[in-house]
C-alpha atoms as a PDB file:
ATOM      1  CA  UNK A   1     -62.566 -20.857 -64.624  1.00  0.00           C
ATOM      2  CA  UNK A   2     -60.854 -18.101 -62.983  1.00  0.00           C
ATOM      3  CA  UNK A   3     -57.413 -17.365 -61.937  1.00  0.00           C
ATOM      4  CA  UNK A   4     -57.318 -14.913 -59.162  1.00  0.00           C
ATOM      5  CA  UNK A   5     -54.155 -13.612 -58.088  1.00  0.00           C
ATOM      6  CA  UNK A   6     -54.064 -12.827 -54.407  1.00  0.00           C
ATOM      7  CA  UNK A   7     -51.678 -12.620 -51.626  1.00  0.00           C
ATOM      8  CA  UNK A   8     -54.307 -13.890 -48.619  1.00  0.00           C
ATOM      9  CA  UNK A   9     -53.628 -16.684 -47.157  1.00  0.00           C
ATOM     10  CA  UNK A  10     -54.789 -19.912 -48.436  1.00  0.00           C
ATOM     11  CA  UNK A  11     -58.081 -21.100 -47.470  1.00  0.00           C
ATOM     12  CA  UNK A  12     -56.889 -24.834 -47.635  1.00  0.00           C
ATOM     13  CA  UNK A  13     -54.280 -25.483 -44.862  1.00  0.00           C
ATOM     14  CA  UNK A  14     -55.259 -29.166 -45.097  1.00  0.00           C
ATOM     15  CA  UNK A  15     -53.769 -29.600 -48.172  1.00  0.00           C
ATOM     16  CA  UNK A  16     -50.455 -30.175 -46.811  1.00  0.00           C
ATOM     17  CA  UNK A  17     -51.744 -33.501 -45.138  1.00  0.00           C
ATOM     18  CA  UNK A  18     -52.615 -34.935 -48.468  1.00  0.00           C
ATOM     19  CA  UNK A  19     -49.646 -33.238 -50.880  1.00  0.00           C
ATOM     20  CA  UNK A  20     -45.992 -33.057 -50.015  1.00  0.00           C
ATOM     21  CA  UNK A  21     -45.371 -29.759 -51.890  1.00  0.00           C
ATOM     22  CA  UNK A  22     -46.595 -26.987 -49.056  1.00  0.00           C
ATOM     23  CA  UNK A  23     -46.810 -27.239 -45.474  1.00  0.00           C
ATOM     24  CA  UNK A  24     -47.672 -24.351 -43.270  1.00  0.00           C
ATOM     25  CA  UNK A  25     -46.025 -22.376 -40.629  1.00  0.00           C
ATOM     26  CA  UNK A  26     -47.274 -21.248 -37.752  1.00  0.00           C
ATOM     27  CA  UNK A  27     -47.741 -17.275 -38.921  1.00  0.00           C
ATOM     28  CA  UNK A  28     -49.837 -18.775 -41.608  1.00  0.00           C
ATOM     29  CA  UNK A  29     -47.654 -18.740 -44.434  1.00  0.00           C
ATOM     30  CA  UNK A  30     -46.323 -21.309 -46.583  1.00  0.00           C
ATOM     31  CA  UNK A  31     -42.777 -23.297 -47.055  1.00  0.00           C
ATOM     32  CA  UNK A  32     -41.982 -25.146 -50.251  1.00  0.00           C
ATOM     33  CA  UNK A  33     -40.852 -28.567 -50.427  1.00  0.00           C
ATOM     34  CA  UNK A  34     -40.069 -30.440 -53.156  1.00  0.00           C
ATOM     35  CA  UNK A  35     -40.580 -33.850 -53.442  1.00  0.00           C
ATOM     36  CA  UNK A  36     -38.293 -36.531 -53.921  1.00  0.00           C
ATOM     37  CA  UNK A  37     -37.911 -40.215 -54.909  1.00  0.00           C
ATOM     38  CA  UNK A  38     -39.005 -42.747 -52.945  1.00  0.00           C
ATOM     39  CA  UNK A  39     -35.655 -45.077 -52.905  1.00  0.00           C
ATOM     40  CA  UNK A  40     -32.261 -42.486 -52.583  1.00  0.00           C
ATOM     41  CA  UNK A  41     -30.109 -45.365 -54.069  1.00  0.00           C
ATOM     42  CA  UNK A  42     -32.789 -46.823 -57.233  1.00  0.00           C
ATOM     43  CA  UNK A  43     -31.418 -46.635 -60.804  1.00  0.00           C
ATOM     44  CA  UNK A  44     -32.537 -43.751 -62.344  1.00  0.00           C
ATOM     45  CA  UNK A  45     -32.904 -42.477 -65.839  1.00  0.00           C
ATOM     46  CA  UNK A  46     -32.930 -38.631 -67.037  1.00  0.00           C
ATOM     47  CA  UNK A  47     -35.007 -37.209 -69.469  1.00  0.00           C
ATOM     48  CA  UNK A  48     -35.397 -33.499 -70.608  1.00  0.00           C
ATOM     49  CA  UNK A  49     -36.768 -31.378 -73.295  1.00  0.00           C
ATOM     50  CA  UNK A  50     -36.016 -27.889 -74.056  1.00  0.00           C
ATOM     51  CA  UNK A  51     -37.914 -25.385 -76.705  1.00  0.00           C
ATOM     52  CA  UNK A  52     -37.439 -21.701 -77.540  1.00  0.00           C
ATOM     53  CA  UNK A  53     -39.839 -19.870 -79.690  1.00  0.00           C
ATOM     54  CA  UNK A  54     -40.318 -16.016 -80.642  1.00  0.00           C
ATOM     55  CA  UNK A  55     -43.946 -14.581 -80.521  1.00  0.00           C
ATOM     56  CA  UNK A  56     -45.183 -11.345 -81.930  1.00  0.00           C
ATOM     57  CA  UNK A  57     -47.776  -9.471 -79.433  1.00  0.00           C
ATOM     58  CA  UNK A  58     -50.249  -7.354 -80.753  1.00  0.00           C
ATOM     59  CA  UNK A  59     -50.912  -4.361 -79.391  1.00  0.00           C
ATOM     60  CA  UNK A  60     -54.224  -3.106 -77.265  1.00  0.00           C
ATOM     61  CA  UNK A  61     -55.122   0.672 -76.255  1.00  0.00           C
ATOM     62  CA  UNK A  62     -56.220   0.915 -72.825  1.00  0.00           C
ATOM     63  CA  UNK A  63     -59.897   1.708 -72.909  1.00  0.00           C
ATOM     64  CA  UNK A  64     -60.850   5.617 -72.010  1.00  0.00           C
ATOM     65  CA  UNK A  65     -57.357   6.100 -72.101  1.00  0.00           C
ATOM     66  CA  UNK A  66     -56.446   7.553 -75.278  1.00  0.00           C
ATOM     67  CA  UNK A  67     -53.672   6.139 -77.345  1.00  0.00           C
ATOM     68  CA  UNK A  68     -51.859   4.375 -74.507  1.00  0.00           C
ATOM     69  CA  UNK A  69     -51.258   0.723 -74.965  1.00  0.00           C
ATOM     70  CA  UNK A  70     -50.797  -1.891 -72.705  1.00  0.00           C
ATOM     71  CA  UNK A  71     -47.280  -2.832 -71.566  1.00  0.00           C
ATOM     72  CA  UNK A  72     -46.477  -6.397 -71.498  1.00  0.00           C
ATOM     73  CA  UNK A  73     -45.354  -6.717 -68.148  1.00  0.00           C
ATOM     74  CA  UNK A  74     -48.183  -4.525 -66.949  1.00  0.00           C
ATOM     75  CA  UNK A  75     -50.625  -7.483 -68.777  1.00  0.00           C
ATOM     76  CA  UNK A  76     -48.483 -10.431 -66.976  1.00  0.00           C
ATOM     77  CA  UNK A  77     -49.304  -9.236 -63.720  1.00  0.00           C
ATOM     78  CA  UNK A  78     -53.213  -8.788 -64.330  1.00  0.00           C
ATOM     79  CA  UNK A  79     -55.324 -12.198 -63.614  1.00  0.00           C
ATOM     80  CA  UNK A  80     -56.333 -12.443 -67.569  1.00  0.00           C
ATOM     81  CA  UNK A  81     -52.416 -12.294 -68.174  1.00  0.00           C
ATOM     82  CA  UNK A  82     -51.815 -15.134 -65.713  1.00  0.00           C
ATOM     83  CA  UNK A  83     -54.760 -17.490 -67.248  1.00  0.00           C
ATOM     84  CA  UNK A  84     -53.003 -16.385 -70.723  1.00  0.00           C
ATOM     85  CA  UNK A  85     -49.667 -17.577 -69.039  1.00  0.00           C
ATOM     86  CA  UNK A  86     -51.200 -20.722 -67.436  1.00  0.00           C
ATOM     87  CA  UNK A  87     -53.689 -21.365 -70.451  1.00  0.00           C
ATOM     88  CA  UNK A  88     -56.470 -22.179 -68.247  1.00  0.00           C
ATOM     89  CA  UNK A  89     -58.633 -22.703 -71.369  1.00  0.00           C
ATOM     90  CA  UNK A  90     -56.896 -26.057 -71.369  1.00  0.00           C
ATOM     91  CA  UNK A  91     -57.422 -26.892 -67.697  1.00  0.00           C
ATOM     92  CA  UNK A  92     -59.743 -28.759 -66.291  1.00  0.00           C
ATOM     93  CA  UNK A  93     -59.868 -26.799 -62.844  1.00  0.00           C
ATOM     94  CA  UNK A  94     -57.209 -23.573 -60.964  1.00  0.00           C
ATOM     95  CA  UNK A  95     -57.034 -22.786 -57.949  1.00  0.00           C
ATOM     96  CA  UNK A  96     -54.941 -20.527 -56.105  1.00  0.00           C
ATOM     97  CA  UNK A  97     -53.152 -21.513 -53.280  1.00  0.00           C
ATOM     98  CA  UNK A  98     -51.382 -18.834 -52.257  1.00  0.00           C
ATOM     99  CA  UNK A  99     -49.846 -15.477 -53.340  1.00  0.00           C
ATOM    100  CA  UNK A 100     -48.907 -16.703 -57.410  1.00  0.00           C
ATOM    101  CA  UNK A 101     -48.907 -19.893 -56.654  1.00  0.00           C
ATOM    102  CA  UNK A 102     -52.282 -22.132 -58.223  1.00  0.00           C
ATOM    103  CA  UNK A 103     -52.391 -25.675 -58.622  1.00  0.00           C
ATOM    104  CA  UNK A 104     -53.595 -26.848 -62.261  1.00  0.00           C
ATOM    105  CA  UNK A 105     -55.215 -29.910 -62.947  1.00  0.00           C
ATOM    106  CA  UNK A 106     -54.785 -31.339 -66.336  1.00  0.00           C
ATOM    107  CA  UNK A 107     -58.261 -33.517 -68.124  1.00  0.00           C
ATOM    108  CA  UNK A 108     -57.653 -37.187 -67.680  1.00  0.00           C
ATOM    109  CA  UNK A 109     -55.385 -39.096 -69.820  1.00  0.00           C
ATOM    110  CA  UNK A 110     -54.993 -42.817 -70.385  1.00  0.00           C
ATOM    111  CA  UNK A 111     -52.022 -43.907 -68.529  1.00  0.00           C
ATOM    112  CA  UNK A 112     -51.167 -47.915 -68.290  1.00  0.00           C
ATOM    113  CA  UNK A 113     -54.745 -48.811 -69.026  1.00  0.00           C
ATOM    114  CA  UNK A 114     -55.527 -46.490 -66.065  1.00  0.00           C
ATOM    115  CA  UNK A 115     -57.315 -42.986 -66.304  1.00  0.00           C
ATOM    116  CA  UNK A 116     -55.684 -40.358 -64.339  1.00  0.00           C
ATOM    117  CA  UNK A 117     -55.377 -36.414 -63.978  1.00  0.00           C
ATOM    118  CA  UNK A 118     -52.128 -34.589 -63.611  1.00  0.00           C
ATOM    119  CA  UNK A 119     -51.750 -32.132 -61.127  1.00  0.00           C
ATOM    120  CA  UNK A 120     -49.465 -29.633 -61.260  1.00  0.00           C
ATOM    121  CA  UNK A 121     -48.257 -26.722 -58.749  1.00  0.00           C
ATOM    122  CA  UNK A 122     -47.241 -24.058 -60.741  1.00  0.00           C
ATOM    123  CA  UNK A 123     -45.701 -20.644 -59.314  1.00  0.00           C
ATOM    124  CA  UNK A 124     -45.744 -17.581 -61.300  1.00  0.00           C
ATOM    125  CA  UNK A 125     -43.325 -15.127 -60.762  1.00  0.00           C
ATOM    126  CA  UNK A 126     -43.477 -11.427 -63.257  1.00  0.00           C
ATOM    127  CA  UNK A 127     -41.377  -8.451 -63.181  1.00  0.00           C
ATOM    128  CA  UNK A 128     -40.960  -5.533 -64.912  1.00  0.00           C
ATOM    129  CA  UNK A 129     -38.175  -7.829 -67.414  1.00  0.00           C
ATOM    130  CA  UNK A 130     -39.687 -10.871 -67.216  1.00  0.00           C
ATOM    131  CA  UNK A 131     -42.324 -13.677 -66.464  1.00  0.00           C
ATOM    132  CA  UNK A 132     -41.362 -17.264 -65.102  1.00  0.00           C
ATOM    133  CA  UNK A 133     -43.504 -19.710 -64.509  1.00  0.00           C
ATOM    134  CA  UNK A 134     -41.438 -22.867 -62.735  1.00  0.00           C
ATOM    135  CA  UNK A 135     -43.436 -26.157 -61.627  1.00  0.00           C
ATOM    136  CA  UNK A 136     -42.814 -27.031 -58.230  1.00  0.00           C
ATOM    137  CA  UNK A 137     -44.815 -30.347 -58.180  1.00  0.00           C
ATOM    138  CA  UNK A 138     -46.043 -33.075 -60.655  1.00  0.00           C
ATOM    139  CA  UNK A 139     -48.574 -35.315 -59.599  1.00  0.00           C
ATOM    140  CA  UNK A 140     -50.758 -38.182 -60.491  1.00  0.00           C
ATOM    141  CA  UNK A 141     -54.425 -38.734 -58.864  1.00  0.00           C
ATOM    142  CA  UNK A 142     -56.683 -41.697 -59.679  1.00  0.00           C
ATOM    143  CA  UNK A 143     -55.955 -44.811 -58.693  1.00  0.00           C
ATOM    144  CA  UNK A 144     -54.357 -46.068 -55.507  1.00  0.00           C
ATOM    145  CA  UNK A 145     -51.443 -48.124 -57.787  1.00  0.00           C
ATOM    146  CA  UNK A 146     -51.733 -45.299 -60.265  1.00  0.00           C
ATOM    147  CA  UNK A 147     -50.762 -42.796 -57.455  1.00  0.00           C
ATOM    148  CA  UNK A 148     -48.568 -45.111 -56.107  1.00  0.00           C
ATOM    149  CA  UNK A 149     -46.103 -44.370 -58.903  1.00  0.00           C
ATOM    150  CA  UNK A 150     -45.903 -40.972 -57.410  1.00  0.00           C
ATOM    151  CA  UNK A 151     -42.873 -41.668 -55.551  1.00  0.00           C
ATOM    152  CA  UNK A 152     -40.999 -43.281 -58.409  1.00  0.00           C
ATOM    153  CA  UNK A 153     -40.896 -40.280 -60.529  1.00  0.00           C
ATOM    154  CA  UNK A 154     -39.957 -36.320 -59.971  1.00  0.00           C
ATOM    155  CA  UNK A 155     -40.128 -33.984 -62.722  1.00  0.00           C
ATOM    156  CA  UNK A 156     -39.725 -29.571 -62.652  1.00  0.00           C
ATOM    157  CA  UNK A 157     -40.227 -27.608 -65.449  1.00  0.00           C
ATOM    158  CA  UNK A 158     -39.243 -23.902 -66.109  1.00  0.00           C
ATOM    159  CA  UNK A 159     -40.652 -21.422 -68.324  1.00  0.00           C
ATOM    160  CA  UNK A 160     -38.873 -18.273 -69.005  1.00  0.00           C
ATOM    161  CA  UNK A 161     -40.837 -15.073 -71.009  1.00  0.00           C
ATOM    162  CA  UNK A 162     -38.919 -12.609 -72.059  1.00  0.00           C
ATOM    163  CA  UNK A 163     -39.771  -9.309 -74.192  1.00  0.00           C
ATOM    164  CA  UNK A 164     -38.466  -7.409 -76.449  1.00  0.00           C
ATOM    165  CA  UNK A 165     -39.456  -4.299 -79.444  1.00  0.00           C
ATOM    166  CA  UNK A 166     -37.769  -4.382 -82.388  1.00  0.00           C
ATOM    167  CA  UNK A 167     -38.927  -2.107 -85.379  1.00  0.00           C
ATOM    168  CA  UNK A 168     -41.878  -1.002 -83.817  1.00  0.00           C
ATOM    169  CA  UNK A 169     -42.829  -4.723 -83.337  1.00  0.00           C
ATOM    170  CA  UNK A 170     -43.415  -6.437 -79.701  1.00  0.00           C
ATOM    171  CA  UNK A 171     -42.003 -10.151 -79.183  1.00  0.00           C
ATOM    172  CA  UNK A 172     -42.206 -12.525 -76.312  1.00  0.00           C
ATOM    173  CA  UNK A 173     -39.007 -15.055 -76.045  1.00  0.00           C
ATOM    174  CA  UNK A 174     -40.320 -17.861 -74.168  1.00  0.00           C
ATOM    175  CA  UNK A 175     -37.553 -20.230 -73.257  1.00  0.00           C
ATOM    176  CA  UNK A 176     -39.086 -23.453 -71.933  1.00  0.00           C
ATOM    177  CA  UNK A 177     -36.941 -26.857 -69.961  1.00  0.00           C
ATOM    178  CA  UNK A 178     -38.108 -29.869 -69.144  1.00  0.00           C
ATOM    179  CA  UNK A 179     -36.450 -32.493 -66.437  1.00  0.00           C
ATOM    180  CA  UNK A 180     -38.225 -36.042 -65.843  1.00  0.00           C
ATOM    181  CA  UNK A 181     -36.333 -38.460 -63.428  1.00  0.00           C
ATOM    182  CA  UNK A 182     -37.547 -41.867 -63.636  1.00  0.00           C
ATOM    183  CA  UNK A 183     -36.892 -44.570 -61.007  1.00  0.00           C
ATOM    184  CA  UNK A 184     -36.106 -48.023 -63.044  1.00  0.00           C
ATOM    185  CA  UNK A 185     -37.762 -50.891 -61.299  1.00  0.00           C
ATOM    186  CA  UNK A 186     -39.300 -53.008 -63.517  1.00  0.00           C
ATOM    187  CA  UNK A 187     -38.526 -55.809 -65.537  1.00  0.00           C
ATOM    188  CA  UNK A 188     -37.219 -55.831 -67.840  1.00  0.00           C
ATOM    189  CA  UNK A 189     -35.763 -52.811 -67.685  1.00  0.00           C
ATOM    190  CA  UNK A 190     -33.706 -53.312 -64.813  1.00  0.00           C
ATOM    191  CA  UNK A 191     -31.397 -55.411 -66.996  1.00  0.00           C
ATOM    192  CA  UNK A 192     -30.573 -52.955 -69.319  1.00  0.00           C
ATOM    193  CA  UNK A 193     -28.837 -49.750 -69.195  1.00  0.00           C
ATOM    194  CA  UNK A 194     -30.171 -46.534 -68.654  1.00  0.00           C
ATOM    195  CA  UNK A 195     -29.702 -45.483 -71.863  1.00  0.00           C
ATOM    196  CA  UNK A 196     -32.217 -47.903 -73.359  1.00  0.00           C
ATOM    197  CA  UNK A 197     -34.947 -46.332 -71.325  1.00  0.00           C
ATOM    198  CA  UNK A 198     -33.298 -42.321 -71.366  1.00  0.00           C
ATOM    199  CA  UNK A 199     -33.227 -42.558 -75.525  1.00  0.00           C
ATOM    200  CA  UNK A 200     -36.953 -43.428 -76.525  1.00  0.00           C
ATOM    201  CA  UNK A 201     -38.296 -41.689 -73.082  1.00  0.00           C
ATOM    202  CA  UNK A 202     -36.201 -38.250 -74.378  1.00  0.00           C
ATOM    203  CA  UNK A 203     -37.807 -39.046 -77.719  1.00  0.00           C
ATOM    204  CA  UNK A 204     -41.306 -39.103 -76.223  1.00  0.00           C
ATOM    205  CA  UNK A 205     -40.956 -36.229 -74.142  1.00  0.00           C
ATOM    206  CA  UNK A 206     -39.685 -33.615 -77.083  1.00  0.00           C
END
């Protein structure tokens, strides 16, 4: 399972017919478009999840090249430091889709009695200060009712990585948010409030 980071074009222009995230332009390249709900008026409830953590990096000399070490942001933009980012090791299958963008899909899970495999479009954007990595879709496949549910539910997620030396010591400050927006449309939860379904769905989520 490989990650490769490259800026050609995407082999798979047909992927816009069956996903609503990318569709191409004419000169090839690709326009982002994030999805939305299905019904612009449905009750709706909001869940998120946020989580900070501080992580020492060891340090690695560059091989033939004395007693240099590798930078962090120097790693991030090297393929291994995008599977680290990614953690392709828990993927079931990468691919990139364009220039640091690579849609991941997640093993099956049990879902509603149903088996089905997330699939997310992740884009990875490193600098010399930072790393994000920000989800621009969220997707079911398996079943035709399973990916039905789809449009009732739109979620983006945000990963910020940060660095930073202090006492001879490397960190990474990764800064993570969650946002899941639920369409309510079922009984009997659309005769209750949206807090009953926002309080154990935060809960779950965390």
């Amino acid at each position: 399972m490989e990650a490769t980071k490259s800026c050609l074009p995407s082999p798979f222009p047909s992927i816009s017919s069956q996903q609503s995230l990318f569709s191409w332009r004419r000169n090839g390249g690709l326009r982002v478009t994030r999805a939305k709900l299905s019904e612009p008026n449905a009750r709706r409830a909001n869940l998120s999840a946020k989580k900070k953590e501080r992580i020492l990096v060891p340090s690695y000399s560059k091989i033939g090249r004395g007693n240099m070490v590798f930078h962090i942001s120097e790693f991030l933009n090297h393929p291994s430091g995008i599977e680290a980012v990614l953690n392709t090791r828990a993927l079931h299958s990468i691919e990139s889709l364009d220039c640091n963008l690579y849609r991941c899909v997640l093993p099956q899970i049990q879902l509603l009695n149903f088996e089905v495999a997330p699939v997310l479009d992740l884009q990875v954007t490193s600098t010399k200060e930072d790393c994000t990595v920000e989800m621009l879709s969220c997707k079911f496949e398996g079943s035709e009712l399973m990916e039905n549910q789809n449009d009732r539910f739109a979620a983006s997620m945000r990963n910020h990585i940060t660095w930073a030396t202090i006492d001879s010591e490397s960190f990474l400050d990764v800064d993570v948010k969650l946002n899941i927006t639920l369409e309510i449309y079922t009984y009997p939860f659309t005769f209750l409030p949206e807090s009953a379904v926002e309080g154990p769905g935060n809960l779950k989520v965390q």
